[in-house]
C-alpha atoms as a PDB file:
ATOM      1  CA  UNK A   1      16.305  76.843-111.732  1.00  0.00           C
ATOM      2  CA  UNK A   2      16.318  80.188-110.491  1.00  0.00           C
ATOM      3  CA  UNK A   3      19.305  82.477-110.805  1.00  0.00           C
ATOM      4  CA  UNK A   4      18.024  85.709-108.563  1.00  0.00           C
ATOM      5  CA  UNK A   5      20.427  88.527-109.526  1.00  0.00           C
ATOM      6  CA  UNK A   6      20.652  92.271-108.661  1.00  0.00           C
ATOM      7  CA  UNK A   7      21.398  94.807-111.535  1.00  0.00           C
ATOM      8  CA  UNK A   8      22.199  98.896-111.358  1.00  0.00           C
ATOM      9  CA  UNK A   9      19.461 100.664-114.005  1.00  0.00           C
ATOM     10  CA  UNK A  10      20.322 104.167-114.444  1.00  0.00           C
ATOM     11  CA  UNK A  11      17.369 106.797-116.002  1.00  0.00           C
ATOM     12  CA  UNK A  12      19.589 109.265-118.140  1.00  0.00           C
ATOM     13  CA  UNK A  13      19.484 113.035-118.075  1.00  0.00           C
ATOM     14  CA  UNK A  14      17.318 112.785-121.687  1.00  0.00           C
ATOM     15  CA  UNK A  15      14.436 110.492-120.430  1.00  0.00           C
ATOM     16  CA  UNK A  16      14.173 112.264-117.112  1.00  0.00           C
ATOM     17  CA  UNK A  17      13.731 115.533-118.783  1.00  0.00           C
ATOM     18  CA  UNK A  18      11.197 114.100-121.420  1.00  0.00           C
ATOM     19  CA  UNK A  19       9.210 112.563-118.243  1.00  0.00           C
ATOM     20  CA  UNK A  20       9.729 109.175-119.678  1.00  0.00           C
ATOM     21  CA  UNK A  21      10.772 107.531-115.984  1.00  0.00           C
ATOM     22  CA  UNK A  22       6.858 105.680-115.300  1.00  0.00           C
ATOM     23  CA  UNK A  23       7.124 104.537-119.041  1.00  0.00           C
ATOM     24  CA  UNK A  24      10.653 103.206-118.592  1.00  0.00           C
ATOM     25  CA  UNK A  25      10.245 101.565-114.830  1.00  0.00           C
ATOM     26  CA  UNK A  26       6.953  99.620-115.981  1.00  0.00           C
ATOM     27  CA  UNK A  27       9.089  98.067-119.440  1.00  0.00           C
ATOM     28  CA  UNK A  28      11.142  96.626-116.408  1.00  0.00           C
ATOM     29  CA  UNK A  29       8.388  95.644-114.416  1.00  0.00           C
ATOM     30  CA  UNK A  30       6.354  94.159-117.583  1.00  0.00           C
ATOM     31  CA  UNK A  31       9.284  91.990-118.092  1.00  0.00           C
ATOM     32  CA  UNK A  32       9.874  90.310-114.242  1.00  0.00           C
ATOM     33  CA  UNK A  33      12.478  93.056-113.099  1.00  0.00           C
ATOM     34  CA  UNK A  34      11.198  94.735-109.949  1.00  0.00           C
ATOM     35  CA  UNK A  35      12.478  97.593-108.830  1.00  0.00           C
ATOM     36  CA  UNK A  36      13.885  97.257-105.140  1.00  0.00           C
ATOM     37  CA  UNK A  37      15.033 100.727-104.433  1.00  0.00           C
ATOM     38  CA  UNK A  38      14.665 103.904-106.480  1.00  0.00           C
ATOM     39  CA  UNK A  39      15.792 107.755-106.310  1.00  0.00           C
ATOM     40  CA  UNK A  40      16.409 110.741-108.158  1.00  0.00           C
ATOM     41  CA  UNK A  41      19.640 111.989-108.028  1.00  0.00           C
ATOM     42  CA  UNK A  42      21.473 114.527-109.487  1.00  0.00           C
ATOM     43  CA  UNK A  43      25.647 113.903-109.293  1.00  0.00           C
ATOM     44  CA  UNK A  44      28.272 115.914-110.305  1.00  0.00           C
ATOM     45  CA  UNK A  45      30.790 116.053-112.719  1.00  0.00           C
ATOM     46  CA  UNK A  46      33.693 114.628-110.343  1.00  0.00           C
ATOM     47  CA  UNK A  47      30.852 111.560-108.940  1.00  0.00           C
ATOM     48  CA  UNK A  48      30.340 110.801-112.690  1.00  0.00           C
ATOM     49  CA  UNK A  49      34.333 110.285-113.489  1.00  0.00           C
ATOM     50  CA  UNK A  50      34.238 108.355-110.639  1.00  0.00           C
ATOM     51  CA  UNK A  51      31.775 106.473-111.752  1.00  0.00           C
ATOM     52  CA  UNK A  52      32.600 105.851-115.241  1.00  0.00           C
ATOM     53  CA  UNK A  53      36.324 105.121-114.279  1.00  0.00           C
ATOM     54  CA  UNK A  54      36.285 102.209-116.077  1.00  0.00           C
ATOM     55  CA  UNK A  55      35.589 104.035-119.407  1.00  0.00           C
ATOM     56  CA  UNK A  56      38.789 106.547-118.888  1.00  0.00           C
ATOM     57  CA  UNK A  57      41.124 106.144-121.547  1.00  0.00           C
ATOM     58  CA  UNK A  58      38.062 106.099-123.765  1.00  0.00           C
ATOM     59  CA  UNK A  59      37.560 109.134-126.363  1.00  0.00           C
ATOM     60  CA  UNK A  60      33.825 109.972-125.416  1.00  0.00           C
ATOM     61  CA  UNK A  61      34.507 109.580-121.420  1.00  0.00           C
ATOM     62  CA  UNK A  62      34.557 113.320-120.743  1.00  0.00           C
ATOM     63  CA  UNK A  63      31.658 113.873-123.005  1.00  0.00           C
ATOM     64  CA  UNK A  64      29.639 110.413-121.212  1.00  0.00           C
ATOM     65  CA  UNK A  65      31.080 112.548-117.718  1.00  0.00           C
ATOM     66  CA  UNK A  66      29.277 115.729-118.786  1.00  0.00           C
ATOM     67  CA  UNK A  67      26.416 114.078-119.769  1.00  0.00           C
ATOM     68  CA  UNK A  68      25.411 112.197-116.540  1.00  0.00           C
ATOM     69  CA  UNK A  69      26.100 115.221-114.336  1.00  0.00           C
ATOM     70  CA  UNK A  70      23.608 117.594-116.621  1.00  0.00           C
ATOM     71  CA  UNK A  71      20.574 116.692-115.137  1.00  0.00           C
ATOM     72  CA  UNK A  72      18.827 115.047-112.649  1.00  0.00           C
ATOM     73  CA  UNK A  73      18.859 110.940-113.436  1.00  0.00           C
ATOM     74  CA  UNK A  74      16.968 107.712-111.516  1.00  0.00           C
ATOM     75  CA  UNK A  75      18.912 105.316-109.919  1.00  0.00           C
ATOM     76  CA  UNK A  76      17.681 102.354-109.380  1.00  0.00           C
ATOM     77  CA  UNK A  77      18.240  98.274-108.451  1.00  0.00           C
ATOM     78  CA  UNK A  78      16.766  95.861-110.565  1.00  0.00           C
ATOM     79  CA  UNK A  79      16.367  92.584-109.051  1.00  0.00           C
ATOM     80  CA  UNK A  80      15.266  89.459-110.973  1.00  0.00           C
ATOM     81  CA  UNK A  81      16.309  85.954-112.339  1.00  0.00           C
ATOM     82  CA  UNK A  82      19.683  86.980-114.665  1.00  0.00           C
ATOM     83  CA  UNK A  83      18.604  90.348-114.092  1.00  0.00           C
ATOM     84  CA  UNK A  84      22.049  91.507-115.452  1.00  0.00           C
ATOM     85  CA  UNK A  85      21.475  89.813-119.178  1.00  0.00           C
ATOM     86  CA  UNK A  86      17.538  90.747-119.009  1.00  0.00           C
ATOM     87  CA  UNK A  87      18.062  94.298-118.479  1.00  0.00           C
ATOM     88  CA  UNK A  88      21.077  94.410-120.932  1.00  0.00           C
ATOM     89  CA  UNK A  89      18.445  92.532-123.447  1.00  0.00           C
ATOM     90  CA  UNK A  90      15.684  95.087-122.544  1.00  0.00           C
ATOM     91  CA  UNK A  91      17.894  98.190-123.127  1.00  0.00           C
ATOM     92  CA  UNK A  92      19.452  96.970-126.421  1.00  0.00           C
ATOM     93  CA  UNK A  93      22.419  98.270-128.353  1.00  0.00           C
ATOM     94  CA  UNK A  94      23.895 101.602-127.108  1.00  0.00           C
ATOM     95  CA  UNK A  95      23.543 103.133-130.516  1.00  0.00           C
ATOM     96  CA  UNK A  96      19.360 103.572-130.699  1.00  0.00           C
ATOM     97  CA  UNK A  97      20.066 103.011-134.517  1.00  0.00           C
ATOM     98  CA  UNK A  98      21.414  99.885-134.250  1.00  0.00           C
ATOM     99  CA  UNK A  99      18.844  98.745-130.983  1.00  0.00           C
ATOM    100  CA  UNK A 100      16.497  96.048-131.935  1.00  0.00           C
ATOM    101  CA  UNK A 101      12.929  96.550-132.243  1.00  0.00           C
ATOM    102  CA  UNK A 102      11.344  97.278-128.756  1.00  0.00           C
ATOM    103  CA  UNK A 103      14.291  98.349-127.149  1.00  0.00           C
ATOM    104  CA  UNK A 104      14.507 100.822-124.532  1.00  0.00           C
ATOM    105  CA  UNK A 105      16.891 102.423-126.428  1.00  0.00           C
ATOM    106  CA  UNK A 106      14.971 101.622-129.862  1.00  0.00           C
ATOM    107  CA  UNK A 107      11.747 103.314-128.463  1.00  0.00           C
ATOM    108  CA  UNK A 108      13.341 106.345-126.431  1.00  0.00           C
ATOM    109  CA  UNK A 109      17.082 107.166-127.346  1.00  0.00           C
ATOM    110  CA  UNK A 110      17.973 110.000-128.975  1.00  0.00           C
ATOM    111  CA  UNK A 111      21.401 109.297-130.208  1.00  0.00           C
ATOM    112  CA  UNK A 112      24.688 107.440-128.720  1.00  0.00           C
ATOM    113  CA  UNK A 113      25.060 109.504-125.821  1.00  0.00           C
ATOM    114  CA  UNK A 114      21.707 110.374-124.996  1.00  0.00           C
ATOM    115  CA  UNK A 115      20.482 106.804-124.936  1.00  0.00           C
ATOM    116  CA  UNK A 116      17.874 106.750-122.484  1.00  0.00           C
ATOM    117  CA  UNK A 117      19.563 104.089-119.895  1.00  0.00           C
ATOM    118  CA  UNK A 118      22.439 102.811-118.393  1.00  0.00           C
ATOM    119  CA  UNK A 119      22.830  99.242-117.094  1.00  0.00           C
ATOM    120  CA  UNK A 120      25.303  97.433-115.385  1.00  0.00           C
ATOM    121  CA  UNK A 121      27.280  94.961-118.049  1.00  0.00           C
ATOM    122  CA  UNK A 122      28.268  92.305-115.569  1.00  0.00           C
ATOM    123  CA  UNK A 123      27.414  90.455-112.081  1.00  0.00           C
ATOM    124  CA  UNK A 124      30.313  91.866-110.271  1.00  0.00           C
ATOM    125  CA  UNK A 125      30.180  95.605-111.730  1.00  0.00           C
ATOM    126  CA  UNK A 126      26.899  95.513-110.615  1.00  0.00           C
ATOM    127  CA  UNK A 127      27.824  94.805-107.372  1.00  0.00           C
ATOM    128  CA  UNK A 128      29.958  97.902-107.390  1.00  0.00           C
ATOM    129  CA  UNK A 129      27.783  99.976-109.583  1.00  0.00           C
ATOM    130  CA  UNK A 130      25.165  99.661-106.920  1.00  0.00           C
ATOM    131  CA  UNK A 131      27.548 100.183-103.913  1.00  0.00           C
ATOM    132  CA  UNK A 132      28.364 103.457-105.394  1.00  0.00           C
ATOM    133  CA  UNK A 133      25.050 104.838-105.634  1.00  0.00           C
ATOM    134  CA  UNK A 134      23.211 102.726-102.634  1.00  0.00           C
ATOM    135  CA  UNK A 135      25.788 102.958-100.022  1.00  0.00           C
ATOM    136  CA  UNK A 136      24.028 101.360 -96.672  1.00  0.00           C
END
């Protein structure tokens, strides 16, 4: 049975400056993820807090805030059976250390902040993860 879900992928600052972007969009497509719509953005400071709001009483949010808004990043939908568990799966842990093997993250992060990729950790954030960047 298929279960045809959407997911928000998000290209950090780090991989878009160390042209990883092709490399990264065909580990989705290798693995049954296609990529329905795709830009490169850059936000700013105030769109990222707004955007990580859910991480605000969090120590590292004005740090993760900073981060986003320092360089140009790829938004993008992912859309593909459980596509919210397969991406998670395909980015692995959010520390690159502690990634498994084959891991976005495990291949291409630098460190806990600059991690390579963002994805959305649930079906309904998701849904409001991509509102906030696709608005149609």
């Amino acid at each position: 049975m298929s279960n045809l879900e959407q997911t928000l992928s998000i290209i950090k600052p780090d991989a878009v400056e160390r042209n990883l972007v092709e490399e990264i969009k065909n580990i989705f497509k290798k693995n049954n993820l296609n990529i329905i719509e795709s830009k490169k953005i850059k936000i700013t400071k105030d769109e990222a807090s707004e955007f990580y709001k859910v991480h605000q009483s969090k120590p590292f949010y004005n740090d993760l805030c900073s981060y986003l808004s320092s360089g140009p990043i790829v938004v993008m939908i992912l859309e593909g059976n459980n596509a919210v568990i397969s991406n998670r799966k395909l980015m692995g842990a959010t520390n690159p250390k502690e990634a498994e093997e084959n891991t976005i993250r495990k291949i291409y992060g630098l460190s806990i902040d600059k991690n390579s990729v963002h994805g959305s950790d649930s079906l309904e954030n998701a849904k409001k993860e991509i509102a906030f960047f696709f608005k149609n």
